[in-house]
Protein backbone atom coordinates (compact mmCIF):
# COMPACT_ATOMS: atom_id res chain seq x y z
CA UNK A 1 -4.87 3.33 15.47
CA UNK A 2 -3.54 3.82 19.22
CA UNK A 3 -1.14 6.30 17.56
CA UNK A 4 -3.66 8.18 15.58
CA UNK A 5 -6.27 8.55 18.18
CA UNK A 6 -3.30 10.23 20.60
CA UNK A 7 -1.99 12.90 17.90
CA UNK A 8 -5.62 13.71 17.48
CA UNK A 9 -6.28 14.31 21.03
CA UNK A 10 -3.04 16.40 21.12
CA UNK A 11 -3.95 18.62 18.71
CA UNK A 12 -7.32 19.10 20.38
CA UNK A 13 -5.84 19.93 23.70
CA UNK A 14 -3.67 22.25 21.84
CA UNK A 15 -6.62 23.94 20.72
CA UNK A 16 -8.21 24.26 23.84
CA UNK A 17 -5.06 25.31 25.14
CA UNK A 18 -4.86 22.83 27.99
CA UNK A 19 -1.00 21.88 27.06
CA UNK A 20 1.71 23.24 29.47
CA UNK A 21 4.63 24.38 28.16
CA UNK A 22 6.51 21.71 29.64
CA UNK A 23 4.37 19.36 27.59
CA UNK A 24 4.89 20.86 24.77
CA UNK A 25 8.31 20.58 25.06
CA UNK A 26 8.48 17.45 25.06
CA UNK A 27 5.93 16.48 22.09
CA UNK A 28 7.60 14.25 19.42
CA UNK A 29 5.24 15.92 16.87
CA UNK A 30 5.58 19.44 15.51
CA UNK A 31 3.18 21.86 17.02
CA UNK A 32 2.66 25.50 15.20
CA UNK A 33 -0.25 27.95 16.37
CA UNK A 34 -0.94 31.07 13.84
CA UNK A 35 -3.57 33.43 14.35
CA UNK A 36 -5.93 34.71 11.74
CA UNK A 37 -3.61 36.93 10.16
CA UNK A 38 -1.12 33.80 10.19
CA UNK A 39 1.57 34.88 12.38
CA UNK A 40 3.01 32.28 14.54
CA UNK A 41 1.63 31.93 18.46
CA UNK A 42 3.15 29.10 19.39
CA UNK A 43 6.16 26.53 18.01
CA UNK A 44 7.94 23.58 19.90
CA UNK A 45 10.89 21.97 19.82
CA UNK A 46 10.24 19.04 17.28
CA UNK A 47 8.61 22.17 15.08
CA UNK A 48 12.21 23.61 14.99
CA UNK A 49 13.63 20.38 14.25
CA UNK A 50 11.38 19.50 11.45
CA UNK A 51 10.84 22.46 9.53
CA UNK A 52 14.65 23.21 9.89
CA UNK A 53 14.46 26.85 11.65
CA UNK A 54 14.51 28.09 15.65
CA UNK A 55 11.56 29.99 17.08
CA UNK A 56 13.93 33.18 17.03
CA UNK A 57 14.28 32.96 13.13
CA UNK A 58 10.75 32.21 12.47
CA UNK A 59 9.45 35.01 14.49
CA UNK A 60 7.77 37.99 12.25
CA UNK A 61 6.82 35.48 9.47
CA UNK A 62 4.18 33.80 8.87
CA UNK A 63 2.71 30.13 6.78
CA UNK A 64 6.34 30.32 5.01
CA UNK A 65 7.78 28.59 8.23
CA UNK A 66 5.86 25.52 6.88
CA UNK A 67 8.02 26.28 3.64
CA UNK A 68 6.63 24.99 0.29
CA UNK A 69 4.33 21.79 0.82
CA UNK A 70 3.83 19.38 -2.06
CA UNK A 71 1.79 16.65 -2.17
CA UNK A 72 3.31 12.73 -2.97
CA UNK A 73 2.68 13.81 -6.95
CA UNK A 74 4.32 17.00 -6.60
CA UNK A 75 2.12 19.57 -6.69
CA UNK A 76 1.65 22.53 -4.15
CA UNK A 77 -0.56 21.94 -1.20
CA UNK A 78 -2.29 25.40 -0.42
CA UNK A 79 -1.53 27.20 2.74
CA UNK A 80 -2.95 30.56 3.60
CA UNK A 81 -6.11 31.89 4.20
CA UNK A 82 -7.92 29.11 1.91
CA UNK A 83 -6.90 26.73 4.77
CA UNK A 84 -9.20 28.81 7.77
CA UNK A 85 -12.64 27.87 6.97
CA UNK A 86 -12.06 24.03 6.66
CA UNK A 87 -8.26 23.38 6.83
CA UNK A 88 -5.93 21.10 5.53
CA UNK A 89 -5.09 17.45 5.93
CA UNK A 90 -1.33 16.81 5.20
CA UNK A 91 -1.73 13.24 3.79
CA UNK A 92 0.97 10.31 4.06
CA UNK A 93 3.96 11.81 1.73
CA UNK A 94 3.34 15.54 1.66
CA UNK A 95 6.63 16.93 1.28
CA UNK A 96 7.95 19.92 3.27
CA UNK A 97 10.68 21.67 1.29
CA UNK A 98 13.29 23.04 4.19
CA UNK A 99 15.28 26.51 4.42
CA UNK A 100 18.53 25.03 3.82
CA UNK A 101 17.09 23.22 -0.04
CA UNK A 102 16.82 19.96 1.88
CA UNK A 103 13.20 17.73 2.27
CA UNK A 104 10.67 15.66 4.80
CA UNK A 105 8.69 13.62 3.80
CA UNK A 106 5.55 14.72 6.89
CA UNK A 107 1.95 13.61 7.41
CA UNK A 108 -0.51 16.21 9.77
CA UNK A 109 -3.63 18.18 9.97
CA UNK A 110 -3.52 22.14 10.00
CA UNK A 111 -6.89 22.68 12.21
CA UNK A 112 -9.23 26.12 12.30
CA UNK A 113 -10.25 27.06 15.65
CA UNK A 114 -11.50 29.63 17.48
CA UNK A 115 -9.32 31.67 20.50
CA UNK A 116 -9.39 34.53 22.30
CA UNK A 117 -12.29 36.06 20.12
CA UNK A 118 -10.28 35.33 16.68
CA UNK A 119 -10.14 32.71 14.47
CA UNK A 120 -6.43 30.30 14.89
CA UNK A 121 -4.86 27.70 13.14
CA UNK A 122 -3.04 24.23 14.58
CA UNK A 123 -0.73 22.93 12.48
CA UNK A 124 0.23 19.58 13.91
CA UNK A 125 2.60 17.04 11.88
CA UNK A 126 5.87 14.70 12.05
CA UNK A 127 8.45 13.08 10.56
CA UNK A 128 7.40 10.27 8.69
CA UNK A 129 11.27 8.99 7.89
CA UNK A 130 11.89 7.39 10.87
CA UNK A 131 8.59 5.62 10.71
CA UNK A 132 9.20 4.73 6.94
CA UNK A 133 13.09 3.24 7.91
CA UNK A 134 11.09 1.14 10.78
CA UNK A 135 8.65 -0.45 8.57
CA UNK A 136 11.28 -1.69 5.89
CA UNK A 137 13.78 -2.82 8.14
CA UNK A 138 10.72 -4.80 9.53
CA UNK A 139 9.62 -6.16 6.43
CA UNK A 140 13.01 -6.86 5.94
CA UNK A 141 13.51 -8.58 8.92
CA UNK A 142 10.40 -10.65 7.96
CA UNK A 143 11.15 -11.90 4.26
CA UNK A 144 14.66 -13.19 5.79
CA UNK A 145 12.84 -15.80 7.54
CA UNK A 146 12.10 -19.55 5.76
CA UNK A 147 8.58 -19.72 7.30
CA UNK A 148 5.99 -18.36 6.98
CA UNK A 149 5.15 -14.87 9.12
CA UNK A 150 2.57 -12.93 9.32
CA UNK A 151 1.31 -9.90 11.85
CA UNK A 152 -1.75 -9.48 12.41
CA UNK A 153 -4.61 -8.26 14.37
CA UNK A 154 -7.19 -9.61 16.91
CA UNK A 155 -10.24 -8.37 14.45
CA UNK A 156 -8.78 -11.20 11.85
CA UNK A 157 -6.96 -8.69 9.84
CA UNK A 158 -3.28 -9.41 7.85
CA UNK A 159 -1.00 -6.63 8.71
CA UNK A 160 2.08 -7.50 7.47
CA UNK A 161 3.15 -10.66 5.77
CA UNK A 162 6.26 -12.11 4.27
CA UNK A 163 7.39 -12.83 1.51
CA UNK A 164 7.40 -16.77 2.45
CA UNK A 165 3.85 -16.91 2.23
CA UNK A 166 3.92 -15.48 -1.37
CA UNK A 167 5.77 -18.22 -2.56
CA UNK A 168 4.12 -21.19 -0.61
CA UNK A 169 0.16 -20.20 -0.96
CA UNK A 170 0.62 -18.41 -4.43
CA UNK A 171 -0.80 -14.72 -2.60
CA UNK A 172 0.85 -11.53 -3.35
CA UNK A 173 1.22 -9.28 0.14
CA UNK A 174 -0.81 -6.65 -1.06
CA UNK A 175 -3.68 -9.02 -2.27
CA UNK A 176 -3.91 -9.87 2.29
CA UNK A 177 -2.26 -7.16 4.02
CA UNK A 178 -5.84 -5.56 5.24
CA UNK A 179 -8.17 -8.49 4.43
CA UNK A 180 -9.78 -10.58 6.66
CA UNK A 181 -7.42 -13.76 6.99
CA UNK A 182 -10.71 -15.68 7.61
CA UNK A 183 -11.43 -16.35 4.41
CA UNK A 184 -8.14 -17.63 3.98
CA UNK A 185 -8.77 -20.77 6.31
CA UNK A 186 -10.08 -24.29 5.78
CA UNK A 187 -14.11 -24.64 6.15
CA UNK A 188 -13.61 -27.20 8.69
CA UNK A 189 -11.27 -25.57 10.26
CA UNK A 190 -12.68 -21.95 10.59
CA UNK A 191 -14.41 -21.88 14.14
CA UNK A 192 -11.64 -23.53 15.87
CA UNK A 193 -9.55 -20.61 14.44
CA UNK A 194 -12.18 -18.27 15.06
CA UNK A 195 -11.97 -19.11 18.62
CA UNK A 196 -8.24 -19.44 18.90
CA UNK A 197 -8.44 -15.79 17.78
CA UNK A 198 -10.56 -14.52 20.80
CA UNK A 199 -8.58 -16.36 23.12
CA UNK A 200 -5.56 -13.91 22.14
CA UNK A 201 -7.23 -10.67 23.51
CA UNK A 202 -6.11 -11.87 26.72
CA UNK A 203 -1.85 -11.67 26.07
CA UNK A 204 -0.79 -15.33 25.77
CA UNK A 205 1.29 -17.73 23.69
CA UNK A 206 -0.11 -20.48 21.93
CA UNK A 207 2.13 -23.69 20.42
CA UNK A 208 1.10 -26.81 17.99
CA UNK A 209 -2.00 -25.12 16.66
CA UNK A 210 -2.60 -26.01 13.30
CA UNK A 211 -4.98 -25.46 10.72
CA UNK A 212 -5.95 -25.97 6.96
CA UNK A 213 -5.07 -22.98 4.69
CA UNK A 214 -7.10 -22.44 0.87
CA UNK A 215 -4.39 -21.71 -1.19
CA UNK A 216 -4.15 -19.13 -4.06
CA UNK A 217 -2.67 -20.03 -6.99
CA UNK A 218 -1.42 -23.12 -5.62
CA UNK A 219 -3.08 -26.35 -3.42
CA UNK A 220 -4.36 -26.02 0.05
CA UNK A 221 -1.69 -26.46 2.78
């Protein structure tokens, strides 16, 4: 959430063209700026990297340095003047198809706004490999382990279990991961939990806490 909220703030400063060129630089997501007519204003760095060509060699074109964009199914995303009234969210998967016939998998927003007396676009994305390689070599990390793990928020909410709980409390991962765990614990046991859980918004470690657990295919634990 953290993460979202600070992308989207980029992009807005980008907009209201607040962002030195120093920042800029050093932006892990890929910035592009077009004007109405969809030539490029603006490109940085992690831009270059990502779309797999240098400021130099995209200069003169236009929405092609964003090459062809498919969606997780496979079918074009539209670029192009459909995209200036309302523009375009690049949901988790959309594929960017590179110069050199290789692919990234990117997620982004290409933003309308208005500078300088004309109309603009924002296209600001990233790589979503490295993020993808993180999250499996954590749920990796997490199914190697004989007990029971599980991540998850101060709100109450599972965001990541193992594959230990599966086969002790009979729940699949994707039946929790996002629901309340609440529901998941004892009657008798709930407000002590609940208040265990509020006690964690202030950074601590807690030991020999223990608590009754409604099981889903099998008994209660």
């Amino acid at each position: 959430k953290e993460e979202s909220e600070r992308r989207r703030r980029v992009s807005q400063l980008v907009q209201e063209e607040k962002l030195s060129d120093a920042a800029l630089t050093s932006l892990k997501e890929g910035i592009v700026a077009f004007n109405g007519e969809g030539k490029i204003l603006i490109m940085n760095p992690a831009a270059e990297e990502i779309i797999g060509l240098s400021l130099e060699e995209a200069q003169g074109r236009s929405w092609e340095v964003l090459g062809m964009l498919r969606n997780r199914d496979g079918e074009p995303v539209i670029t192009g003047e459909e995209i200036l009234e309302e523009g375009l969210t690049l949901s988790t998967g959309t594929i960017l198809e590179r110069p050199d016939g290789s692919s990234l998998k990117i997620q982004g927003r290409i933003t309308p706004f208005s500078g300088e007396g004309e109309e603009r676009l924002i296209a600001t994305f990233w790589d979503q490999s490295q993020e993808t390689q993180l999250r499996e070599e954590t749920q990796a990390f997490l199914d190697l382990n004989p007990d029971i793990l599980v991540v998850a928020d101060t709100k109450g909410r599972f965001l990541k279990v193992n594959s230990r709980l599966e086969e002790i409390l009979g729940y699949m991962a994707a039946e929790l991961e996002g629901q309340d765990f609440f529901r998941l614990i004892h009657p008798d046991d709930r407000e002590a939990t609940e208040d265990l859980v509020k006690d964690l918004e202030n950074p601590q470690t807690i030991r020999g806490f223990s608590n009754g657990i409604d099981g889903g295919t099998g008994p209660n634990r």
